[in-house]
PDB file of N, CA and C in Angstrom:
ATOM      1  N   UNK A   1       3.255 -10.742  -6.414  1.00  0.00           N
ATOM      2  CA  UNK A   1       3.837 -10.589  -5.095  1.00  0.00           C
ATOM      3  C   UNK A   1       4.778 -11.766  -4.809  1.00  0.00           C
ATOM      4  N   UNK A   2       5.469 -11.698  -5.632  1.00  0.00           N
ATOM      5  CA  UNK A   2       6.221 -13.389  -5.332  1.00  0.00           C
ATOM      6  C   UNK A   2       7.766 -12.981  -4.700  1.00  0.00           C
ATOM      7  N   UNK A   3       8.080 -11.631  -4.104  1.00  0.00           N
ATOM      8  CA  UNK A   3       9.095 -11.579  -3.054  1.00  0.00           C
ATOM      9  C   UNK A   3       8.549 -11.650  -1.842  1.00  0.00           C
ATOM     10  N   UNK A   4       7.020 -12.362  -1.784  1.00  0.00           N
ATOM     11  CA  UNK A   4       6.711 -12.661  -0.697  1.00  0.00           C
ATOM     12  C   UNK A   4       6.803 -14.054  -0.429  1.00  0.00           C
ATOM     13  N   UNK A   5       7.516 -14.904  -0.972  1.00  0.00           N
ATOM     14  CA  UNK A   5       7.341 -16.667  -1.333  1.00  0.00           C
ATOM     15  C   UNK A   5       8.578 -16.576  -0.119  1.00  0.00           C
ATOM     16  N   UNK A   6       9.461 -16.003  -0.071  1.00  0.00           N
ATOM     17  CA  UNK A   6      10.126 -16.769   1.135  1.00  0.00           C
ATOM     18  C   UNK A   6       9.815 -16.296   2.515  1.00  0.00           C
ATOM     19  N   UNK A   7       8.832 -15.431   3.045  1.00  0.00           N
ATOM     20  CA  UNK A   7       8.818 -15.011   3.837  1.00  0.00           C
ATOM     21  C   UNK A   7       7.612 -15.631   4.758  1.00  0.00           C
ATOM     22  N   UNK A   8       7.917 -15.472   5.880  1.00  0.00           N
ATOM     23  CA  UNK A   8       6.673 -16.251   7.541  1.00  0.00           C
ATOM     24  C   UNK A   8       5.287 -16.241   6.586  1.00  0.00           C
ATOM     25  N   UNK A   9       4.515 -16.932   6.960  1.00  0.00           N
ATOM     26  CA  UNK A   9       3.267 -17.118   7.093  1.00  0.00           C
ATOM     27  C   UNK A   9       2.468 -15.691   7.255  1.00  0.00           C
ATOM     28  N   UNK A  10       2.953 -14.949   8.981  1.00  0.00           N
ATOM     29  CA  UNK A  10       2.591 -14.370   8.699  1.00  0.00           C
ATOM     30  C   UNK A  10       2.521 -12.882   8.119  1.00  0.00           C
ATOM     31  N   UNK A  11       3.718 -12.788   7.554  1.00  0.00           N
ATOM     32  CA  UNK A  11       3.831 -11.185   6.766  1.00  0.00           C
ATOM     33  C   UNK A  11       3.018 -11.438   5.333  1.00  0.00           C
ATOM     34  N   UNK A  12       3.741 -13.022   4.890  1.00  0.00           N
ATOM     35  CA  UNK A  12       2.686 -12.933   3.386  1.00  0.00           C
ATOM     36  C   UNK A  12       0.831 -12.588   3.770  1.00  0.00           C
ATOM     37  N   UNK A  13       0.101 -12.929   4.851  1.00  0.00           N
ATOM     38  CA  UNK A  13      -0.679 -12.777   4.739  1.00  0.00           C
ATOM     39  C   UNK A  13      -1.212 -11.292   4.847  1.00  0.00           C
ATOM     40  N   UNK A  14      -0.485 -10.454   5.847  1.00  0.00           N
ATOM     41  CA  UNK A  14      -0.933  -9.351   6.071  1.00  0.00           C
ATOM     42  C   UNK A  14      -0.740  -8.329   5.082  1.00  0.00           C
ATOM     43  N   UNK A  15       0.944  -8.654   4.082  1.00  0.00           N
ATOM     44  CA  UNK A  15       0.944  -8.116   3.201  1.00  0.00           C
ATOM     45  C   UNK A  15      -0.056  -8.631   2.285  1.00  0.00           C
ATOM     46  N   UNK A  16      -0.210  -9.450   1.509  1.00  0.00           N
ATOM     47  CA  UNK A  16      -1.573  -9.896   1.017  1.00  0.00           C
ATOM     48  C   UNK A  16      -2.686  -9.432   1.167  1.00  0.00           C
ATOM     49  N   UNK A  17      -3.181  -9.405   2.262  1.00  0.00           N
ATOM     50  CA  UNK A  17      -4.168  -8.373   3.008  1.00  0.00           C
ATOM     51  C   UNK A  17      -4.154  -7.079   2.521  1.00  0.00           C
ATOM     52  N   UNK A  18      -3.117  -6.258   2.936  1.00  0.00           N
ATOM     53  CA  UNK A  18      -2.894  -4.898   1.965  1.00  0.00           C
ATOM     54  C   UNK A  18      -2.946  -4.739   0.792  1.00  0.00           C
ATOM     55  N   UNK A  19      -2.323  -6.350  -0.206  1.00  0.00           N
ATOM     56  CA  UNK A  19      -2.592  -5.711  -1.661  1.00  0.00           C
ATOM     57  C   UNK A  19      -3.907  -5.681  -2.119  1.00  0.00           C
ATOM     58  N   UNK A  20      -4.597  -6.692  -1.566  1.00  0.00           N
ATOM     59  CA  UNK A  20      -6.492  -6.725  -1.905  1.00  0.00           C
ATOM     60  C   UNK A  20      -7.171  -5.501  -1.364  1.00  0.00           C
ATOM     61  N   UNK A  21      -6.593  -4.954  -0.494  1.00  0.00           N
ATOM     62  CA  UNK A  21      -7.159  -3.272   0.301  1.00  0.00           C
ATOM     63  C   UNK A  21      -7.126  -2.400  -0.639  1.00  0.00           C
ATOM     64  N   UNK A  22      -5.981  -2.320  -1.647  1.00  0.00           N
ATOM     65  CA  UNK A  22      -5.210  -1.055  -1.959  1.00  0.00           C
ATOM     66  C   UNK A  22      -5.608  -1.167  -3.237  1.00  0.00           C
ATOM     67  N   UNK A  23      -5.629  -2.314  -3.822  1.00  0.00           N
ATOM     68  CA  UNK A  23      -6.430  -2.742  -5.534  1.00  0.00           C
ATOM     69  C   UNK A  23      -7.647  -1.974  -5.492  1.00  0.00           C
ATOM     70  N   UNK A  24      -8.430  -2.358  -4.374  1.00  0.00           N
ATOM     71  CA  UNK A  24     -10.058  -1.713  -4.350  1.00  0.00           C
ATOM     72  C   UNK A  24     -10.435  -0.925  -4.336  1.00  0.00           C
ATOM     73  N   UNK A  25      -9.069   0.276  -3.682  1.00  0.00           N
ATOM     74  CA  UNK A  25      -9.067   1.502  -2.600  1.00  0.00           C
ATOM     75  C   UNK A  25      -9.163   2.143  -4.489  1.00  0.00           C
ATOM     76  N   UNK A  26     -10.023   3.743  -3.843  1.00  0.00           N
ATOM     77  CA  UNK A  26     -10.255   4.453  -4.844  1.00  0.00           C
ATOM     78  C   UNK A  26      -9.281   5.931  -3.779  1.00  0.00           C
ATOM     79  N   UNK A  27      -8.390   6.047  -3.530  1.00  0.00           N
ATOM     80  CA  UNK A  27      -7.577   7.237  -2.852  1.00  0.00           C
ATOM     81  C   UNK A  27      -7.530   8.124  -3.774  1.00  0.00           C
ATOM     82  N   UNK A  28      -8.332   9.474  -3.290  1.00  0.00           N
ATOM     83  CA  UNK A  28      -7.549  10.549  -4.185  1.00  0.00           C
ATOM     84  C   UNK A  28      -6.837  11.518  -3.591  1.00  0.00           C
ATOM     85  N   UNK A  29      -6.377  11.297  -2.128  1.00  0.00           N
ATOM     86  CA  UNK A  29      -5.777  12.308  -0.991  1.00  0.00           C
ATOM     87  C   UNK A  29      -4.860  11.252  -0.301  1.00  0.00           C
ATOM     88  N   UNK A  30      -3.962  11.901   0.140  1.00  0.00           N
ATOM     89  CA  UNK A  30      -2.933  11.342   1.286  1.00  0.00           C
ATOM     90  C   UNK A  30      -3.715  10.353   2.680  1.00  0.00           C
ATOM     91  N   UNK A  31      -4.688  11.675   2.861  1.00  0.00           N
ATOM     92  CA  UNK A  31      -5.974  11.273   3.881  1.00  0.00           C
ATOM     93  C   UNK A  31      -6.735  10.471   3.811  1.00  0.00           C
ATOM     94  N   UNK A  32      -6.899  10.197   2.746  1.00  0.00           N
ATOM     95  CA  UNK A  32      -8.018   8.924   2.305  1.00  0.00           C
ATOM     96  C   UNK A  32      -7.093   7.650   2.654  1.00  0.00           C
ATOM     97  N   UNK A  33      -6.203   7.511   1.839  1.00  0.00           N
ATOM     98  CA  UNK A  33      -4.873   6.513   2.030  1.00  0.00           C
ATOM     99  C   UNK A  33      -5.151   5.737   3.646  1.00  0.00           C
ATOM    100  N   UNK A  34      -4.889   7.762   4.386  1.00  0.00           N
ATOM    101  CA  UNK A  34      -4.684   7.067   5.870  1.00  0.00           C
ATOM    102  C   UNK A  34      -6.305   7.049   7.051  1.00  0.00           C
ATOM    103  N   UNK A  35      -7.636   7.483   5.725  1.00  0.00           N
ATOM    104  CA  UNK A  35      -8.166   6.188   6.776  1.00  0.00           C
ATOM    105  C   UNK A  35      -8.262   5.063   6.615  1.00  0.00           C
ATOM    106  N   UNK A  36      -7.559   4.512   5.861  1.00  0.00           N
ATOM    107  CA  UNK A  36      -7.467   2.997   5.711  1.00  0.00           C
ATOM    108  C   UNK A  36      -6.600   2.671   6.530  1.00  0.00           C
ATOM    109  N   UNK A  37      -5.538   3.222   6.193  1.00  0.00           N
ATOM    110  CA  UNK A  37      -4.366   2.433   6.840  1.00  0.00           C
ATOM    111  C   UNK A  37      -3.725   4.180   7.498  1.00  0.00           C
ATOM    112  N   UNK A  38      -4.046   3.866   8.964  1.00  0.00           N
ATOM    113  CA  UNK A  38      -3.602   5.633   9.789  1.00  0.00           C
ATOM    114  C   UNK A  38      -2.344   5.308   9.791  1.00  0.00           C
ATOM    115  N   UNK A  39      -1.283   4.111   9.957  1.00  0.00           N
ATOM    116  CA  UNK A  39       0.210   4.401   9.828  1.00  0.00           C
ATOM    117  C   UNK A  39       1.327   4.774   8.778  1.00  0.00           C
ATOM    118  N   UNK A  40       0.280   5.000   7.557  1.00  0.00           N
ATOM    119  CA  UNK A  40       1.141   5.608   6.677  1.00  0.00           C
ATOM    120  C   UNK A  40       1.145   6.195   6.654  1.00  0.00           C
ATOM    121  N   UNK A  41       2.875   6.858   5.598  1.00  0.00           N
ATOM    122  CA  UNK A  41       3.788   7.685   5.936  1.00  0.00           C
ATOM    123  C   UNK A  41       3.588   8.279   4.527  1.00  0.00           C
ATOM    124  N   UNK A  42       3.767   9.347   3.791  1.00  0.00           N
ATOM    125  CA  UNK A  42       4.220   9.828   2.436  1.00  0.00           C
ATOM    126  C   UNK A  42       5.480  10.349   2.908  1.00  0.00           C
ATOM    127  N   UNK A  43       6.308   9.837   1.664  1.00  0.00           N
ATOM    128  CA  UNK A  43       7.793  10.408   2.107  1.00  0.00           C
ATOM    129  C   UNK A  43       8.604  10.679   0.353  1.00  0.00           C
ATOM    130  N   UNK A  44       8.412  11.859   0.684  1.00  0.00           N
ATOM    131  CA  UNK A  44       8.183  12.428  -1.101  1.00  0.00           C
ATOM    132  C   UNK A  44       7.336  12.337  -1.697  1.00  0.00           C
ATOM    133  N   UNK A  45       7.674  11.187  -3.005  1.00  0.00           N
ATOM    134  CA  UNK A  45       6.698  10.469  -3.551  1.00  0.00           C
ATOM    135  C   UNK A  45       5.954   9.337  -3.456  1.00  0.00           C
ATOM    136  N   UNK A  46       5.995   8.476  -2.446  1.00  0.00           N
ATOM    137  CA  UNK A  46       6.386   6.990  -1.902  1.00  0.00           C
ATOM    138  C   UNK A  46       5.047   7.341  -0.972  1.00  0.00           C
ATOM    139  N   UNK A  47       4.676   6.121  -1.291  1.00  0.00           N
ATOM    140  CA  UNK A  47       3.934   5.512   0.201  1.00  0.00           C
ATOM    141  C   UNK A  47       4.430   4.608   1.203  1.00  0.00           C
ATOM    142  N   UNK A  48       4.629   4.375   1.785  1.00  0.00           N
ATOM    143  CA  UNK A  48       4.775   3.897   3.074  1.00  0.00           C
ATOM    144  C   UNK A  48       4.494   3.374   4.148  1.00  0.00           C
ATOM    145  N   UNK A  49       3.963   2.143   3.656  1.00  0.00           N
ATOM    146  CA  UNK A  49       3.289   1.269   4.566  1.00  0.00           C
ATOM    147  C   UNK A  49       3.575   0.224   5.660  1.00  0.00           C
ATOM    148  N   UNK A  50       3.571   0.002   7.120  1.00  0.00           N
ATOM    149  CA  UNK A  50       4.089  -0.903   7.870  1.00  0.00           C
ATOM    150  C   UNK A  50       3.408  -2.177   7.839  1.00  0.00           C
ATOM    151  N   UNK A  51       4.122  -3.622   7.655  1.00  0.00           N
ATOM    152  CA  UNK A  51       4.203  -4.832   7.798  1.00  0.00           C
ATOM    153  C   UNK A  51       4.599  -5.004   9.104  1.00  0.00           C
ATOM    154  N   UNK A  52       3.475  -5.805  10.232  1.00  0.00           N
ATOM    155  CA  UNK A  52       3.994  -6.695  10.729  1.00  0.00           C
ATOM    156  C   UNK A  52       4.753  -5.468  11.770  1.00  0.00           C
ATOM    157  N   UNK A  53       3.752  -4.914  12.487  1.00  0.00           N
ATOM    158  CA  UNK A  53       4.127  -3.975  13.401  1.00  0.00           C
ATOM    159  C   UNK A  53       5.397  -3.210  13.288  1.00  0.00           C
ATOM    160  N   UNK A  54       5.659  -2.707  12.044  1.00  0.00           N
ATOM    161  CA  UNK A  54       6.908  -1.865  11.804  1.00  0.00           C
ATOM    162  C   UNK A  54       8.113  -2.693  11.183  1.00  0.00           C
ATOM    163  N   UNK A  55       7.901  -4.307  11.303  1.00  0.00           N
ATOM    164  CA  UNK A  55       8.991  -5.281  11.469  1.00  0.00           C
ATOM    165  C   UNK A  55       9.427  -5.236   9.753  1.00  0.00           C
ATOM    166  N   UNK A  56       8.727  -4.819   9.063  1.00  0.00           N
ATOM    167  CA  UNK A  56       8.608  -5.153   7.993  1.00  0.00           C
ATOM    168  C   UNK A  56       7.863  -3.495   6.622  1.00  0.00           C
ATOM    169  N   UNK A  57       8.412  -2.969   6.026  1.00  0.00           N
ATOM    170  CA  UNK A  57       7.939  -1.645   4.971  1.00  0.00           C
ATOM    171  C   UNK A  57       7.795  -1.822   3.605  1.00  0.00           C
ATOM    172  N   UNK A  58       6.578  -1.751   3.416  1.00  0.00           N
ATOM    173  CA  UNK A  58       5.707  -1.673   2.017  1.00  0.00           C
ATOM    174  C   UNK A  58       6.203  -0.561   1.041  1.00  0.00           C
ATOM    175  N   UNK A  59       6.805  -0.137   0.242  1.00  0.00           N
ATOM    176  CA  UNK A  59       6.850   0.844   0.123  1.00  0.00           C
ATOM    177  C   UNK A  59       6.330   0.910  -1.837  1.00  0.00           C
ATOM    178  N   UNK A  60       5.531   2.202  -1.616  1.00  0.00           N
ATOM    179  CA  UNK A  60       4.880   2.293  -3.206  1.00  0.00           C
ATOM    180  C   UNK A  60       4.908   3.382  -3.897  1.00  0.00           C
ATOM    181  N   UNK A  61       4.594   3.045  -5.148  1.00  0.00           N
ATOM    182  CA  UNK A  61       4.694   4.788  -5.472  1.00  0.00           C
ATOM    183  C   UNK A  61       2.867   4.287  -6.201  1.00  0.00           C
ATOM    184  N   UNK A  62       2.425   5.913  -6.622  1.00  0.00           N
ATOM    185  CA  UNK A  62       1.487   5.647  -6.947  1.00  0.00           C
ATOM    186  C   UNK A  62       1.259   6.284  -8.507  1.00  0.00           C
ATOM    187  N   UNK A  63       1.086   5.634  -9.544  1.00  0.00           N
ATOM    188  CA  UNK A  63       0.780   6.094 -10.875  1.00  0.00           C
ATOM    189  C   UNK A  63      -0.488   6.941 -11.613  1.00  0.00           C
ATOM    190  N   UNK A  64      -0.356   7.907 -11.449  1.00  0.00           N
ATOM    191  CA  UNK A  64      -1.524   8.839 -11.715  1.00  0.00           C
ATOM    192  C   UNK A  64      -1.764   8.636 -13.267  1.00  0.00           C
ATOM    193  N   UNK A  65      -3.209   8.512 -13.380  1.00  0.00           N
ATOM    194  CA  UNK A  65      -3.857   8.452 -15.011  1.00  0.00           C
ATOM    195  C   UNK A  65      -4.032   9.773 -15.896  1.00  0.00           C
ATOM    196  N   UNK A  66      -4.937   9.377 -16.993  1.00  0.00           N
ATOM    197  CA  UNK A  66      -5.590  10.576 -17.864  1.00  0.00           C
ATOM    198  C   UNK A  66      -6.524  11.293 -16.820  1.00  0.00           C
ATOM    199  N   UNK A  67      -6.846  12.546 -17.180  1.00  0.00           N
ATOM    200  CA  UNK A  67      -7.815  13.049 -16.041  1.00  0.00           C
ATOM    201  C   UNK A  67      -9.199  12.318 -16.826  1.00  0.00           C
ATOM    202  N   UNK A  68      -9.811  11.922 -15.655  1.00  0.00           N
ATOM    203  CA  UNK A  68     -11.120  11.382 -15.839  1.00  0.00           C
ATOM    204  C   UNK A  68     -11.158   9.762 -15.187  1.00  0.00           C
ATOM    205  N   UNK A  69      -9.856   9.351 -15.471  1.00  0.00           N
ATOM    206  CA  UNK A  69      -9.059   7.705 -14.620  1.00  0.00           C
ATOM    207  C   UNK A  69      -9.329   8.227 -13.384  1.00  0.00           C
ATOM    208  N   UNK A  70      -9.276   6.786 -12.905  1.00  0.00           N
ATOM    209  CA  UNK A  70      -8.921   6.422 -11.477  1.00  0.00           C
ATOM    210  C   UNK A  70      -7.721   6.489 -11.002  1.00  0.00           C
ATOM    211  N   UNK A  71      -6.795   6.802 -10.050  1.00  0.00           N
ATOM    212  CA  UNK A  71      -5.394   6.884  -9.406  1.00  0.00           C
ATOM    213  C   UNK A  71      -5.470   5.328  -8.889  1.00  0.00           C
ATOM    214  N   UNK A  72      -4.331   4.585  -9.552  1.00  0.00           N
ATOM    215  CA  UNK A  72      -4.035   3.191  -8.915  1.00  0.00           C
ATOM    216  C   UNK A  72      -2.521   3.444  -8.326  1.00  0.00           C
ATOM    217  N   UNK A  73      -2.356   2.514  -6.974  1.00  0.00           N
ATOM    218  CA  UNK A  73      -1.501   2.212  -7.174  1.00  0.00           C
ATOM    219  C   UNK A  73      -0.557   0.616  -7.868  1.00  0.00           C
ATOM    220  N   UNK A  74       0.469   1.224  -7.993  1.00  0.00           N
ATOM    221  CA  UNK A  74       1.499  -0.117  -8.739  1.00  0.00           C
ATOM    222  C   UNK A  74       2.288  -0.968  -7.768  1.00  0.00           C
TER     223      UNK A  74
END
């Protein structure tokens, strides 16, 4: 996460915050995604996550495995 080195205090943390959420997160639905986080968006393929009350967009895609894997995202 090191395009977070120039940024406030506090977006690195909250983004930070999200990447330790999303490492752990076992999502296999859109829905699951959003009870973690209810402000995301899917927009195509992309996730879509708000930083920092909108001020700021996460945006991810997510890499699907062999069947029998876990779905991470990247």
């Amino acid at each position: 996460m090191d395009f977070l080195a120039d940024k406030s205090k506090d977006v690195r943390e909250e983004a930070l915050a999200w990447y330790q959420a999303a490492r752990k997160a076992d999502w296999d639905s859109f829905g699951a995604v959003r009870e973690d986080f209810p402000d995301a968006d899917l927009v195509n393929s992309l996730l879509v996550f708000n930083i920092r009350h909108n001020r700021y967009r996460l945006i991810v895609y997510r890499r699907s495995c062999a069947v029998g894997c876990t779905s991470r995202l990247c």
